[in-house]
N, C-alpha and C. Protein backbone atom coordinates (compact mmCIF):
# COMPACT_ATOMS: atom_id res chain seq x y z
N UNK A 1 0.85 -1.19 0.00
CA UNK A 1 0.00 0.00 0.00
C UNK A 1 0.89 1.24 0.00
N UNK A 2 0.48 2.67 -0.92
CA UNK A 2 1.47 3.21 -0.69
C UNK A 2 0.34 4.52 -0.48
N UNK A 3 0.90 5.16 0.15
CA UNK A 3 0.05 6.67 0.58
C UNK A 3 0.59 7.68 -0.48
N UNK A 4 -0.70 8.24 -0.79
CA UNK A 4 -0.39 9.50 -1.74
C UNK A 4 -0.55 10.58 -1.16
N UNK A 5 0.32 11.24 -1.01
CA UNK A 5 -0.03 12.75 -0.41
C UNK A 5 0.01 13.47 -1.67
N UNK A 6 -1.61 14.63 -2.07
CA UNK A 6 -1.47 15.56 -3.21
C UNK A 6 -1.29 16.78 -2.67
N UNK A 7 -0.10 17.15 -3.31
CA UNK A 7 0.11 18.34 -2.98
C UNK A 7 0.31 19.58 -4.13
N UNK A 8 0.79 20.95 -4.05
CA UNK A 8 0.83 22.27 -4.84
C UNK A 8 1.98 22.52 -4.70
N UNK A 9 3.10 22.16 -5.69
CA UNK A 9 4.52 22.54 -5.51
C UNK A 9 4.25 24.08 -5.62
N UNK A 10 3.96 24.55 -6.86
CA UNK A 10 4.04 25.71 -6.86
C UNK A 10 3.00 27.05 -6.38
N UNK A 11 2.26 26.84 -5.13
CA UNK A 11 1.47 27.07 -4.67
C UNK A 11 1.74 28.36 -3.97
N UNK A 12 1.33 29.71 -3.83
CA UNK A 12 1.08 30.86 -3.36
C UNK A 12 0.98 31.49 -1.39
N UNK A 13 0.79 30.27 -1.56
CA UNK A 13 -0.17 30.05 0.25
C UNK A 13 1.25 29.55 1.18
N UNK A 14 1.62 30.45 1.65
CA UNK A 14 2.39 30.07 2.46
C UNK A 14 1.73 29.40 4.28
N UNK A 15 0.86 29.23 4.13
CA UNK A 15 0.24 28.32 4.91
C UNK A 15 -0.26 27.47 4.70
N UNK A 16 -0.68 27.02 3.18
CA UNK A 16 -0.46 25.79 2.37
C UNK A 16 1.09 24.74 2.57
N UNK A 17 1.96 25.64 1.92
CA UNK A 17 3.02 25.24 2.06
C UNK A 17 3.61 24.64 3.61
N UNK A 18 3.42 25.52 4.53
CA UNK A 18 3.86 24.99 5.60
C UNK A 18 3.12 23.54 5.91
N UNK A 19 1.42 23.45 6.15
CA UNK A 19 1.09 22.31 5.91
C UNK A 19 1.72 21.33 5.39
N UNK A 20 2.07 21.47 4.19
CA UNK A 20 2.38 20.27 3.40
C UNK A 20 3.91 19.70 3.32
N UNK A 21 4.44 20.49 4.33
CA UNK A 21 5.74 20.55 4.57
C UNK A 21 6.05 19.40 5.78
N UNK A 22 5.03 20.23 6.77
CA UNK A 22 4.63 19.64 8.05
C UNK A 22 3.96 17.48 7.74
N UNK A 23 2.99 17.31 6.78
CA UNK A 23 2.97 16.02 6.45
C UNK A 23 3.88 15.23 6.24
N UNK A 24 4.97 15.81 5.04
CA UNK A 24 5.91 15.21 4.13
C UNK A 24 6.90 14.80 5.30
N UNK A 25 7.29 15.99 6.00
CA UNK A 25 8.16 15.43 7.26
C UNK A 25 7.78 14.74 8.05
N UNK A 26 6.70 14.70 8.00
CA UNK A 26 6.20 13.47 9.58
C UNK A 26 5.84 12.30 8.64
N UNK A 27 5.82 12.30 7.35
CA UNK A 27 5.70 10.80 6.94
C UNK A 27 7.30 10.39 7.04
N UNK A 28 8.00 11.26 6.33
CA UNK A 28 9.31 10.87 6.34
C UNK A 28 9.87 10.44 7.43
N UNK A 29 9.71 11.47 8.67
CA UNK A 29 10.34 11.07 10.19
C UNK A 29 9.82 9.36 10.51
N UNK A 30 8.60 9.06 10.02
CA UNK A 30 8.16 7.46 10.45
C UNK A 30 8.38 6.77 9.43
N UNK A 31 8.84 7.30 8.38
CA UNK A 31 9.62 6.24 7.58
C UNK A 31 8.78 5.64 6.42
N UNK A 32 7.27 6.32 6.38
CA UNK A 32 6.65 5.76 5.80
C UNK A 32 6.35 5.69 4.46
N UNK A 33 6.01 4.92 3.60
CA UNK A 33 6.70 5.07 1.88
C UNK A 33 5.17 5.68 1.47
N UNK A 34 5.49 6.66 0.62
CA UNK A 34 4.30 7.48 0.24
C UNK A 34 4.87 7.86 -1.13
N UNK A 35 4.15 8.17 -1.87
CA UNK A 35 4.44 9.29 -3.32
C UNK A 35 3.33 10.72 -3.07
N UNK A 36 4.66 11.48 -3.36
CA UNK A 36 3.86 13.01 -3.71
C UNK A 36 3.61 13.23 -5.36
N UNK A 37 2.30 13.79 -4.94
CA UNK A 37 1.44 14.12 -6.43
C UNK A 37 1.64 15.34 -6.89
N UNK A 38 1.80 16.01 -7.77
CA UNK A 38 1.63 17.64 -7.79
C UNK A 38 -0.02 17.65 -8.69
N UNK A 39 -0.56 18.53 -8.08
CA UNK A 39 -1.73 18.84 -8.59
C UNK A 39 -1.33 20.54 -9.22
N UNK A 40 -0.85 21.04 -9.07
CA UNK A 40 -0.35 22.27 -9.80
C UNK A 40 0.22 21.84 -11.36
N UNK A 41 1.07 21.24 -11.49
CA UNK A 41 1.40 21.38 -12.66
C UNK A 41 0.83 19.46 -13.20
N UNK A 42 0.30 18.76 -12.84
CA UNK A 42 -0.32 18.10 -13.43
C UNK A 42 -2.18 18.22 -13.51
N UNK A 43 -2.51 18.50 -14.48
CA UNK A 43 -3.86 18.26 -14.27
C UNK A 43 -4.55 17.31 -14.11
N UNK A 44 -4.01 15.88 -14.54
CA UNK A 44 -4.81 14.34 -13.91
C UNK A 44 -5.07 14.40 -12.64
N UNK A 45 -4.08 14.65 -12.00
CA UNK A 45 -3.57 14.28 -10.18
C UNK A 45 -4.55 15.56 -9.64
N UNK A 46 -4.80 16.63 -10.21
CA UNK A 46 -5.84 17.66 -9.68
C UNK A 46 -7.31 17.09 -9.91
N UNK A 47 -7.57 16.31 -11.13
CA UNK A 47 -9.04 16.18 -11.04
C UNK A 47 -9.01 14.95 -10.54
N UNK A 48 -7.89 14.15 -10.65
CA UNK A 48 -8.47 12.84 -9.55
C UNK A 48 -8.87 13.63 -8.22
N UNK A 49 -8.02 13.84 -7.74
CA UNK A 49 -8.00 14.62 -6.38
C UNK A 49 -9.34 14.83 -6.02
N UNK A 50 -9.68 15.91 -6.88
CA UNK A 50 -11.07 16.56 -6.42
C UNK A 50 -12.06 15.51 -6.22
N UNK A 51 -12.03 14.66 -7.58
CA UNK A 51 -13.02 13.26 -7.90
C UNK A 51 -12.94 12.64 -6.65
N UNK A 52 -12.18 12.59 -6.04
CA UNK A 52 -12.06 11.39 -4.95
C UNK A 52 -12.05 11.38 -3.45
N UNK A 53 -12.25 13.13 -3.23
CA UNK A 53 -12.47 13.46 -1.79
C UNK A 53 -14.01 13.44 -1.70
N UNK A 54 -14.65 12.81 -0.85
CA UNK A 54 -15.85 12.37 -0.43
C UNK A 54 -16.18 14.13 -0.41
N UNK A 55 -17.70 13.90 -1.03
CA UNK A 55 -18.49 15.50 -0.85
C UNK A 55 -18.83 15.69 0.80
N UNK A 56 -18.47 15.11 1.60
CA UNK A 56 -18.74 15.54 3.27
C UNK A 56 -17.46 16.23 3.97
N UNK A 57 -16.61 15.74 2.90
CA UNK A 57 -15.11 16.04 3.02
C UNK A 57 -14.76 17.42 2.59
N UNK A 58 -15.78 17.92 1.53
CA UNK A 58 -15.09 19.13 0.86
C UNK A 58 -15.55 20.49 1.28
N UNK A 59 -14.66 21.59 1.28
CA UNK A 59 -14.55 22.90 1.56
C UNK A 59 -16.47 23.27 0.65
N UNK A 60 -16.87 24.33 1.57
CA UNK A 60 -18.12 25.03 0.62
C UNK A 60 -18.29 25.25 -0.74
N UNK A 61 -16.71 25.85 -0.90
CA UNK A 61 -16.57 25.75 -1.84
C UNK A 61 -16.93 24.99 -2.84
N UNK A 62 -16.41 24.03 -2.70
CA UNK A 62 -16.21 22.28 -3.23
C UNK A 62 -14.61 22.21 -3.58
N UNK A 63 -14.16 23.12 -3.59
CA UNK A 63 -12.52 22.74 -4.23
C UNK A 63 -12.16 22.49 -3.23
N UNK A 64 -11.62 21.07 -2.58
CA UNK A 64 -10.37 20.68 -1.34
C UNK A 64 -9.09 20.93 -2.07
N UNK A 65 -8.69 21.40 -1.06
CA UNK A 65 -6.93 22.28 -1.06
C UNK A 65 -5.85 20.99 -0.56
N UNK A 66 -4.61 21.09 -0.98
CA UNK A 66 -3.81 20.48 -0.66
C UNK A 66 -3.31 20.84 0.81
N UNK A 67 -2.93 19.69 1.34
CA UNK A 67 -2.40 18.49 1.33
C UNK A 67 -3.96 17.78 1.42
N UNK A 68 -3.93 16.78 0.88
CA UNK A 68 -5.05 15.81 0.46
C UNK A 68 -4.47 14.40 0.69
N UNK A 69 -4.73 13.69 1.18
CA UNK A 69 -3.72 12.04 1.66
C UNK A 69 -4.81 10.49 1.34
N UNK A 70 -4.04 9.97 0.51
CA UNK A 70 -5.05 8.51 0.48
C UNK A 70 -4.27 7.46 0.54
N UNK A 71 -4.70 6.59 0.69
CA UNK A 71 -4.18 5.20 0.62
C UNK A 71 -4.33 4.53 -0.29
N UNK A 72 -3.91 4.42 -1.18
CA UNK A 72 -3.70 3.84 -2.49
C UNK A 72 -4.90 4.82 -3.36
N UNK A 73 -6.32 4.06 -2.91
CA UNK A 73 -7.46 4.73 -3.79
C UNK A 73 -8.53 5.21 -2.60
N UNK A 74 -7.89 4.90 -1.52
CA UNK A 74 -9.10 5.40 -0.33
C UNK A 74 -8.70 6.57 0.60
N UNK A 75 -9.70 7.52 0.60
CA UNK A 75 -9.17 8.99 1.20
C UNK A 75 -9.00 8.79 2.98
N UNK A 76 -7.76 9.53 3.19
CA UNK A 76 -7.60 9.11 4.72
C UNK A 76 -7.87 10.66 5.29
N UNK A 77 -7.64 11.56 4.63
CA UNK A 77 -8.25 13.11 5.26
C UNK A 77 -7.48 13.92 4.50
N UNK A 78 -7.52 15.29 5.17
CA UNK A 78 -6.89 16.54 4.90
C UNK A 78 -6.17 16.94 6.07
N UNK A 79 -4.95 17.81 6.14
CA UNK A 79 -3.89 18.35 6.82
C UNK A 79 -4.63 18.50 8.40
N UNK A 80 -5.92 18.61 8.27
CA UNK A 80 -6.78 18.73 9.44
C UNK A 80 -6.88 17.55 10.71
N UNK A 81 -7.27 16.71 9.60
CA UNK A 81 -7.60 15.60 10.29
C UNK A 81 -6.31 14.52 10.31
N UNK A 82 -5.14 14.65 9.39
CA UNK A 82 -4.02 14.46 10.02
C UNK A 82 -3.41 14.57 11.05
N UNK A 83 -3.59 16.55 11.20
CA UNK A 83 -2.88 16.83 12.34
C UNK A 83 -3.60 16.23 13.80
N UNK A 84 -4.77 16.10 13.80
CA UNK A 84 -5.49 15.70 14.49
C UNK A 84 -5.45 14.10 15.23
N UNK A 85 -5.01 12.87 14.11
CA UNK A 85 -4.74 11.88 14.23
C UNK A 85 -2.77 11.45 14.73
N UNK A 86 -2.14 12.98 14.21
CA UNK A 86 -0.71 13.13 15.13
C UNK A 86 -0.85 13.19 16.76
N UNK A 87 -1.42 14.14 16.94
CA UNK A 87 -1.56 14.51 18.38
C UNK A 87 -2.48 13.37 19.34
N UNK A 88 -3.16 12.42 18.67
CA UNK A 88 -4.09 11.68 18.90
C UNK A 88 -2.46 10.20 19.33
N UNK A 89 -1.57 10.33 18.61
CA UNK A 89 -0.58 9.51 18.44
C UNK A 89 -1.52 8.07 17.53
N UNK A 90 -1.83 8.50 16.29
CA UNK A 90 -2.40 7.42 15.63
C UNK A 90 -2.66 7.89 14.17
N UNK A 91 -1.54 8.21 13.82
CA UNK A 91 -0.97 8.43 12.19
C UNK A 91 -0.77 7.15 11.47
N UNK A 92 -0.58 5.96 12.18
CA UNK A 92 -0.86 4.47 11.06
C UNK A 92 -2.38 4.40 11.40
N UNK A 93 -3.13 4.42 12.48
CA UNK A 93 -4.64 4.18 11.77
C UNK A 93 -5.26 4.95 10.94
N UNK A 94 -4.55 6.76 10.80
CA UNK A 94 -5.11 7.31 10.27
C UNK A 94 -5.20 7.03 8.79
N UNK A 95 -3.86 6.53 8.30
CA UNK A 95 -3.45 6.04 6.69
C UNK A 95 -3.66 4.88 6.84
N UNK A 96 -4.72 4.50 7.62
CA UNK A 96 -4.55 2.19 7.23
C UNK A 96 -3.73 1.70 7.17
N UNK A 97 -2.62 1.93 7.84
CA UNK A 97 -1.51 1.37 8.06
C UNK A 97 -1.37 0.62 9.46
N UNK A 98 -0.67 -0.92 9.66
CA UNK A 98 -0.25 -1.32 10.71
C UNK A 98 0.54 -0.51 11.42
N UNK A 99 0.71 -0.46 12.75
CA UNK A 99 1.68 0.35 13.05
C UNK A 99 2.89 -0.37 13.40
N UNK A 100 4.30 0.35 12.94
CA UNK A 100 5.36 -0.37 13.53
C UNK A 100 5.82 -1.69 14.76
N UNK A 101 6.44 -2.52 15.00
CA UNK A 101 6.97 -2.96 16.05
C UNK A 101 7.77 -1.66 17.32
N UNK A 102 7.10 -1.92 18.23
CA UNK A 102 7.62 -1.28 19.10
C UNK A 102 6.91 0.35 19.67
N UNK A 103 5.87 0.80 18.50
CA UNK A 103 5.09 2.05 18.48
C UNK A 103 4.23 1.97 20.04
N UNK A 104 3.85 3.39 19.89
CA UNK A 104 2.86 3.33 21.04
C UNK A 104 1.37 3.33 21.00
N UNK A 105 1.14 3.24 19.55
CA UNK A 105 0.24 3.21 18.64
C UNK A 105 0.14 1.92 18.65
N UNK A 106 -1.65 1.91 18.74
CA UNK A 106 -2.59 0.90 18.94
C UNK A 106 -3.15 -0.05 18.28
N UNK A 107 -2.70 -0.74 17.54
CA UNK A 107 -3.39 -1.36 15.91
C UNK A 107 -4.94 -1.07 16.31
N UNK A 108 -5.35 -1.03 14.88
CA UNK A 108 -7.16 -0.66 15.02
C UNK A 108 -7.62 -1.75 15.46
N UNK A 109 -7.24 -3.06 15.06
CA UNK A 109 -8.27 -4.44 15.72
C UNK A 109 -8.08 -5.08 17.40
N UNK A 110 -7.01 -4.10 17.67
CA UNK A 110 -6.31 -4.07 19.23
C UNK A 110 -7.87 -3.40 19.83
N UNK A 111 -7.97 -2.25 19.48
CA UNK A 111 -9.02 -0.95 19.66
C UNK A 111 -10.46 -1.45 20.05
N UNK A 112 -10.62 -2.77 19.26
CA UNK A 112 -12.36 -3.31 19.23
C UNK A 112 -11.99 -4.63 19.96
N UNK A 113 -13.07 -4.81 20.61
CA UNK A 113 -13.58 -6.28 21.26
C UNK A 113 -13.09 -6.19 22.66
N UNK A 114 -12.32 -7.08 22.70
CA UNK A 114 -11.68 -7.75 24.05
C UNK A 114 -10.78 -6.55 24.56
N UNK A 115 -10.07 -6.22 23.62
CA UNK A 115 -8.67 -5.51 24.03
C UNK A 115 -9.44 -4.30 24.36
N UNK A 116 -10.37 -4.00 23.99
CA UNK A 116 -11.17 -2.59 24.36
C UNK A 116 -11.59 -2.76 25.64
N UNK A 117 -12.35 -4.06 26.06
CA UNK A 117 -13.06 -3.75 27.20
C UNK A 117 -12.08 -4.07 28.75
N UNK A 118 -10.91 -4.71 27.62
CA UNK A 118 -9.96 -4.51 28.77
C UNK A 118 -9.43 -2.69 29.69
N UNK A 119 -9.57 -2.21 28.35
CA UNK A 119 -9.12 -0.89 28.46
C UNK A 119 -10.00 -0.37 29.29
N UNK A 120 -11.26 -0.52 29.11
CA UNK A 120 -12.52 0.31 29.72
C UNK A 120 -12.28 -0.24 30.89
N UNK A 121 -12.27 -1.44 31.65
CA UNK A 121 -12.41 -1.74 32.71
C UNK A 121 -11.21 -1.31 33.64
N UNK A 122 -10.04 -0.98 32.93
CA UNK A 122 -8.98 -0.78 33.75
C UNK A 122 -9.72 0.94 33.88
N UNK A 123 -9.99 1.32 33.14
CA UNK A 123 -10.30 2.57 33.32
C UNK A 123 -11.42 3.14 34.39
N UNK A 124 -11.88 1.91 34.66
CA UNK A 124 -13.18 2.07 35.14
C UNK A 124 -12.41 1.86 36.77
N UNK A 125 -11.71 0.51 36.68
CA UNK A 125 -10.80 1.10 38.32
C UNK A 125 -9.88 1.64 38.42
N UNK A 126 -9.53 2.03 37.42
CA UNK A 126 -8.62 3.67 38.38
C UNK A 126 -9.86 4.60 38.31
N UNK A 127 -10.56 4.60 37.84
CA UNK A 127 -11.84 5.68 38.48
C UNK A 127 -12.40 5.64 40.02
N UNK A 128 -12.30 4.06 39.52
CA UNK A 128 -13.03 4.09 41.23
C UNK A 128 -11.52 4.05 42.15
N UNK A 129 -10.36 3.95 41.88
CA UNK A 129 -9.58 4.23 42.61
C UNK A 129 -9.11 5.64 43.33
N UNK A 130 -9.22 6.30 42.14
CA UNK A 130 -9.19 8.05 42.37
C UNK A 130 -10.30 8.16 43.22
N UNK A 131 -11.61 7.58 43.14
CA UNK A 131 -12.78 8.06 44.23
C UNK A 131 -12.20 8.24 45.03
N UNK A 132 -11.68 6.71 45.45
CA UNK A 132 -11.76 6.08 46.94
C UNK A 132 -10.44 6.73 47.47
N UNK A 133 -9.47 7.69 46.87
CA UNK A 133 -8.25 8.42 47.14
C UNK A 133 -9.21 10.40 47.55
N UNK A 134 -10.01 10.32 47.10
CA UNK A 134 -10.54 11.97 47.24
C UNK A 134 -11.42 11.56 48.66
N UNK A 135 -12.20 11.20 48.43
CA UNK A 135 -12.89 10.25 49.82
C UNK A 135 -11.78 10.10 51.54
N UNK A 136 -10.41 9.29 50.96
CA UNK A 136 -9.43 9.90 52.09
C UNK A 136 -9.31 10.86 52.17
N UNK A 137 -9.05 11.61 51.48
CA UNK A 137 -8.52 13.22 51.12
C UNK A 137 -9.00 13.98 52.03
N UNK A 138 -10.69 13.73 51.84
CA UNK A 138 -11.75 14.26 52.39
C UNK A 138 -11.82 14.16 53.93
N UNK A 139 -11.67 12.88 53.79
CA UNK A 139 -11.78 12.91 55.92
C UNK A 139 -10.39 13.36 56.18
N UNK A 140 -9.14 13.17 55.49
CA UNK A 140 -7.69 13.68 56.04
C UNK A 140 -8.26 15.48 56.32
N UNK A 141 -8.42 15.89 55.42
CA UNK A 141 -8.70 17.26 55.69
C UNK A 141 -9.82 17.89 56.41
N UNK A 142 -10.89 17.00 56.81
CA UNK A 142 -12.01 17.27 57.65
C UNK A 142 -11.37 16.83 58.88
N UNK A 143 -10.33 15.69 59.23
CA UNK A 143 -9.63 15.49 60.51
C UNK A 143 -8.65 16.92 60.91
N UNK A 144 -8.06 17.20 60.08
CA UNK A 144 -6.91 18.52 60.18
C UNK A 144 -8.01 19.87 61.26
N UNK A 145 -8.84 20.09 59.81
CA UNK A 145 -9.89 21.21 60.64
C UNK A 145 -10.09 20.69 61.88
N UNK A 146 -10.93 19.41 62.51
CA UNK A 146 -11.04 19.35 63.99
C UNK A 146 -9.64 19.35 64.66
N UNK A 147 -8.52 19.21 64.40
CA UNK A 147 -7.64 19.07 65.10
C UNK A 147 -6.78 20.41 65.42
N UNK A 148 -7.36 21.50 63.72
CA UNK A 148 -7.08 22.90 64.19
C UNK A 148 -7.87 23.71 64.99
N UNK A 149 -8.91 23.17 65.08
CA UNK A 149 -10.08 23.83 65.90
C UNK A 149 -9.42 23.34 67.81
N UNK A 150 -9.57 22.03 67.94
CA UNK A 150 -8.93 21.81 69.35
C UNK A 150 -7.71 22.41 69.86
N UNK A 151 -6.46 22.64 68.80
CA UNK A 151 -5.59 23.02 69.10
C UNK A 151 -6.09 24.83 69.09
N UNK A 152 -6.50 25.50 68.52
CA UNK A 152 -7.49 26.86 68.77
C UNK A 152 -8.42 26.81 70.09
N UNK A 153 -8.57 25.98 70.57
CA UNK A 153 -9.17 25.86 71.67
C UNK A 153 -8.76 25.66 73.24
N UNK A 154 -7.86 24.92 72.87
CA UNK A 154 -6.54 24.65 73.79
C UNK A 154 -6.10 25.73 74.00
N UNK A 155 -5.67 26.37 73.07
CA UNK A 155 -4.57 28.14 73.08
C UNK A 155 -5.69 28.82 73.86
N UNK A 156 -6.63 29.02 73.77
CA UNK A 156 -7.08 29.85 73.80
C UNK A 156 -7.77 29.73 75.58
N UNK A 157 -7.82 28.40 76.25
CA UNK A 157 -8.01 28.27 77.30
C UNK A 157 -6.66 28.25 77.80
N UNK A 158 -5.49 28.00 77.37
CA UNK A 158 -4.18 28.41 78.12
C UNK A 158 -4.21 30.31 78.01
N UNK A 159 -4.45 30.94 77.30
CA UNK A 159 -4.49 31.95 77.98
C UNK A 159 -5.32 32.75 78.21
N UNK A 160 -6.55 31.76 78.53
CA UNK A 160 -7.58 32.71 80.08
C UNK A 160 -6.73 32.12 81.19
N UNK A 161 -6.70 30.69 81.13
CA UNK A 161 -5.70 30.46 82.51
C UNK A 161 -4.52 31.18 82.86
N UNK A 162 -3.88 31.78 81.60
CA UNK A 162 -2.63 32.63 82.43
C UNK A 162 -3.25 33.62 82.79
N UNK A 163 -4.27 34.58 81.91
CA UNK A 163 -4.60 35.73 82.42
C UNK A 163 -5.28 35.80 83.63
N UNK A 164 -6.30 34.73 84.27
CA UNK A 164 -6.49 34.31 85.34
C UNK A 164 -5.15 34.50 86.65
N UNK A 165 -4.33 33.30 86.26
CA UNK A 165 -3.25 33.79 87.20
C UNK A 165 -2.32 34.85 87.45
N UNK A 166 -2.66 35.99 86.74
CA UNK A 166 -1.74 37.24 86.69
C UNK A 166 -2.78 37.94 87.61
């Protein structure tokens, strides 16, 4: 499978550009084998492009802008929902890709069934673990107050008793 990123070599938008700068390097940094398209100076690779981004996918316009990313013939998003699936740490599910040996990234069939409800349930006791830690919390610091209150109380009958004995 190889990922196509379409992009605008000769493109105007210097926030285009940075985008597509920003992909190319993070495919490269993971090593991953892709071909870049130019949709600027080819016109096939521009009307595939357009042809092939789902209409839920596209700007009001209707023209989607580069960077545009698929997997062979199936659209994986725009610079958006890339960046989105970076920070998510899940840039091989985002391109249908397995993820490496050793990643921290989750294969997608890890994600469903078993391995999920493992997840949920661990999640579910450290929830109830954090309760049952605020809950101490709670009486530690409701013990403190009575114990600042007695010790305020104490002081405060040591000195009527001195003032008494003066």
């Amino acid at each position: 499978m190889v990922i196509k990123v379409f992009l605008a070599t000769s493109s105007g938008s210097t926030a285009i550009k940075k985008k597509q700068q920003d992909v190319v390097g993070f495919l490269e940094a993971l090593k991953v084998d892709y071909t870049q398209l130019d949709i600027a100076c080819n016109e096939q690779n521009r009307m595939w492009m357009r042809q092939n981004v789902p209409e839920e996918k596209k700007p009001s316009n209707g023209i989607p802008l580069p960077p545009q990313i698929f997997n062979e013939e199936s659209y994986c998003g725009d610079y958006e929902t890339f960046f989105d699936a970076k920070e998510d740490n899940a840039v091989f599910s985002f391109l249908g890709l397995p993820p490496p040996p050793g990643s921290k990234e989750v294969p997608v069939e890890e994600r469903n069934g078993d391995a999920h409800k493992e997840e949920a349930e661990e999640e579910g006791e450290a929830g109830e673990e954090e309760e049952e830690e605020e809950a101490v919390d709670e009486e530690e610091a409701a013990a403190d107050e009575d114990t600042e209150e007695v010790t305020e109380d104490t002081q405060a009958a040591a000195e009527e008793e001195q003032e008494e004995a003066e």
